[in-house]
C-alpha atoms as a PDB file:
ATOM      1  CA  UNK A   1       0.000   0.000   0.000  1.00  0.00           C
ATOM      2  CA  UNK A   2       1.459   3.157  -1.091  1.00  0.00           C
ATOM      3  CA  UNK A   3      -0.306   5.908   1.116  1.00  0.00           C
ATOM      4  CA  UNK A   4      -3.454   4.933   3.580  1.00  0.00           C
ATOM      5  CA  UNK A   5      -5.613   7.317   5.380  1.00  0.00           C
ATOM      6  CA  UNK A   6      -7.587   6.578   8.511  1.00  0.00           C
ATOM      7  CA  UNK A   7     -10.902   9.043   8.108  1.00  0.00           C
ATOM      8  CA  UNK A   8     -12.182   9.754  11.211  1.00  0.00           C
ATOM      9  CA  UNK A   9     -15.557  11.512  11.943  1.00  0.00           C
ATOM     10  CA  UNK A  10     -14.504  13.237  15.722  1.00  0.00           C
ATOM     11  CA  UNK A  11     -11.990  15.880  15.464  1.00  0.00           C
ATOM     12  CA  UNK A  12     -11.684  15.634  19.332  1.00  0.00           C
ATOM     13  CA  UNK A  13      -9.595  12.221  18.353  1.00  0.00           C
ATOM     14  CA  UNK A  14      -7.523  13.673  15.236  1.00  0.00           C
ATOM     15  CA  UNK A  15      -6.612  16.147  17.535  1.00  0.00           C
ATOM     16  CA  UNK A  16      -5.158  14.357  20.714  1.00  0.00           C
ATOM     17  CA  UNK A  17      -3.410  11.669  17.576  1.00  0.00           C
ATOM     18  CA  UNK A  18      -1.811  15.004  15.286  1.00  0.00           C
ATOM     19  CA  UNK A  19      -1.169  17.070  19.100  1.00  0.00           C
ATOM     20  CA  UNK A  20       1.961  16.844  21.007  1.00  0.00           C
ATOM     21  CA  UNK A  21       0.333  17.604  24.420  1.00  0.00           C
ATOM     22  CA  UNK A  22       0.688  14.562  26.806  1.00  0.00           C
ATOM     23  CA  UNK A  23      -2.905  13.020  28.026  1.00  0.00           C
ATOM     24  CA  UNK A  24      -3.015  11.012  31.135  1.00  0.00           C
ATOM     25  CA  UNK A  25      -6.777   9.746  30.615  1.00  0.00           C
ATOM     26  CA  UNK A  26      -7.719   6.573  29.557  1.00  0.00           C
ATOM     27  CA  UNK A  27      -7.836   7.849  26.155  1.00  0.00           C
ATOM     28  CA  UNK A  28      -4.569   9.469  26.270  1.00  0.00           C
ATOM     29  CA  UNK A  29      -3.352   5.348  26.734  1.00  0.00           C
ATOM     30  CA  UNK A  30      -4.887   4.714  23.249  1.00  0.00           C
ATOM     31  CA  UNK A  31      -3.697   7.774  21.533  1.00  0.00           C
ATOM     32  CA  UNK A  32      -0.558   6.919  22.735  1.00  0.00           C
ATOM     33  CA  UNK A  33      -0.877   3.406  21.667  1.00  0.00           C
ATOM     34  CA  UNK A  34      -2.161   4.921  18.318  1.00  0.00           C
ATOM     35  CA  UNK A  35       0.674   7.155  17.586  1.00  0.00           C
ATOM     36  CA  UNK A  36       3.128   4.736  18.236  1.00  0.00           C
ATOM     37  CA  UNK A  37       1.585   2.045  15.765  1.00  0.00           C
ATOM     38  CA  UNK A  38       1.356   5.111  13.301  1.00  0.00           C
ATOM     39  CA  UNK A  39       5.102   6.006  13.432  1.00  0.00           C
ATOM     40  CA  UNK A  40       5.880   2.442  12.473  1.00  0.00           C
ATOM     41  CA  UNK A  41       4.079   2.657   9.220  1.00  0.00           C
ATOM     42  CA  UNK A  42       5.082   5.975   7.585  1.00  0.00           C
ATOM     43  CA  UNK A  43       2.628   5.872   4.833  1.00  0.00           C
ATOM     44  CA  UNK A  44      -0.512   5.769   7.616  1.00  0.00           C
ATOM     45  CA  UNK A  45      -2.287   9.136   8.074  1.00  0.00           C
ATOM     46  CA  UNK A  46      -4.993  10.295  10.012  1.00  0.00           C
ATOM     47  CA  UNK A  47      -7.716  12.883   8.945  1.00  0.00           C
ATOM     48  CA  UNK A  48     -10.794  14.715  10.133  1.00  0.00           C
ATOM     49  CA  UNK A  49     -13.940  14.129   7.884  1.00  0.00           C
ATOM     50  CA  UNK A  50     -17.167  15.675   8.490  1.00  0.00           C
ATOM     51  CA  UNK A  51     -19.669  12.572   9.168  1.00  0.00           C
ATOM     52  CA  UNK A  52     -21.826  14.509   6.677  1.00  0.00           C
ATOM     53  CA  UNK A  53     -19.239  14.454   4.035  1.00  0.00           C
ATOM     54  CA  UNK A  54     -18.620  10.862   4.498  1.00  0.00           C
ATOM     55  CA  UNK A  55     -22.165   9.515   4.606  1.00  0.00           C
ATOM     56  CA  UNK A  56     -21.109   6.247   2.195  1.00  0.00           C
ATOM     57  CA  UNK A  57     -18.547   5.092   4.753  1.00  0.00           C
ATOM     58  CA  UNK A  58     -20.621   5.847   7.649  1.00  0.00           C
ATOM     59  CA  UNK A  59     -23.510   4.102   6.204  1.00  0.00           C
ATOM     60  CA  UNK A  60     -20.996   0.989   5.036  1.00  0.00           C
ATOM     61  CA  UNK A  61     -19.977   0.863   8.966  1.00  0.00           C
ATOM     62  CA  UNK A  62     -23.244   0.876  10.160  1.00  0.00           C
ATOM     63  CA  UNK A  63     -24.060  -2.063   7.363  1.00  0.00           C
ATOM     64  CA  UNK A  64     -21.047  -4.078   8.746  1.00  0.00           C
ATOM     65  CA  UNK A  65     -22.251  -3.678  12.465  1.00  0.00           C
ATOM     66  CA  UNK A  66     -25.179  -5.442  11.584  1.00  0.00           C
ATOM     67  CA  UNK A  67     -24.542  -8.116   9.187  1.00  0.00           C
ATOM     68  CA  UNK A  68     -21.662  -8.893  12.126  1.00  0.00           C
ATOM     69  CA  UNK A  69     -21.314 -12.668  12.666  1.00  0.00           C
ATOM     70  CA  UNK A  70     -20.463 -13.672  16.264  1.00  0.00           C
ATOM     71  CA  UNK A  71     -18.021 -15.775  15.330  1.00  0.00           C
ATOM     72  CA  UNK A  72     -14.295 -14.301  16.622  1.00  0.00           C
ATOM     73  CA  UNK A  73     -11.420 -15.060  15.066  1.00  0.00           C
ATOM     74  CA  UNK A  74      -7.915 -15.240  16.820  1.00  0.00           C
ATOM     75  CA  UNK A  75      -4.645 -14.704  15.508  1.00  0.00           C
ATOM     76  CA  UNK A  76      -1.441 -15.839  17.575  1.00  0.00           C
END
């Protein structure tokens, strides 16, 4: 994959991934977790997208939610 972009819908979350600003919350756990995966793949972005602008992929994720099978696959 030459370039891939992670679209998210709350700029809250774009933020505290693009920001320098240290966050001890439980979300500031993930967005550290997030940033770190991120600098190991150069070519990974993330960018703020209105919801309304991206009403396909919103609708495709709500589509996936419920055609979900409960069936969980583990890889080791």
């Amino acid at each position: 994959m030459s370039h891939v972009i992670f679209k998210i819908g709350y700029k809250g979350v774009v933020d505290r991934i693009q920001g320098h600003r240290i966050d001890f919350s439980e979300i500031g756990a993930l967005v550290i977790e997030c940033k770190a995966l991120l600098s190991s793949f150069p070519n990974f972005s993330v960018k703020f997208v209105r919801r309304q602008s991206n009403i396909t992929a919103h609708f495709n994720a709500r589509a996936v939610i419920n055609y979900a099978s409960t069936y969980l696959a583990v890889c080791v």
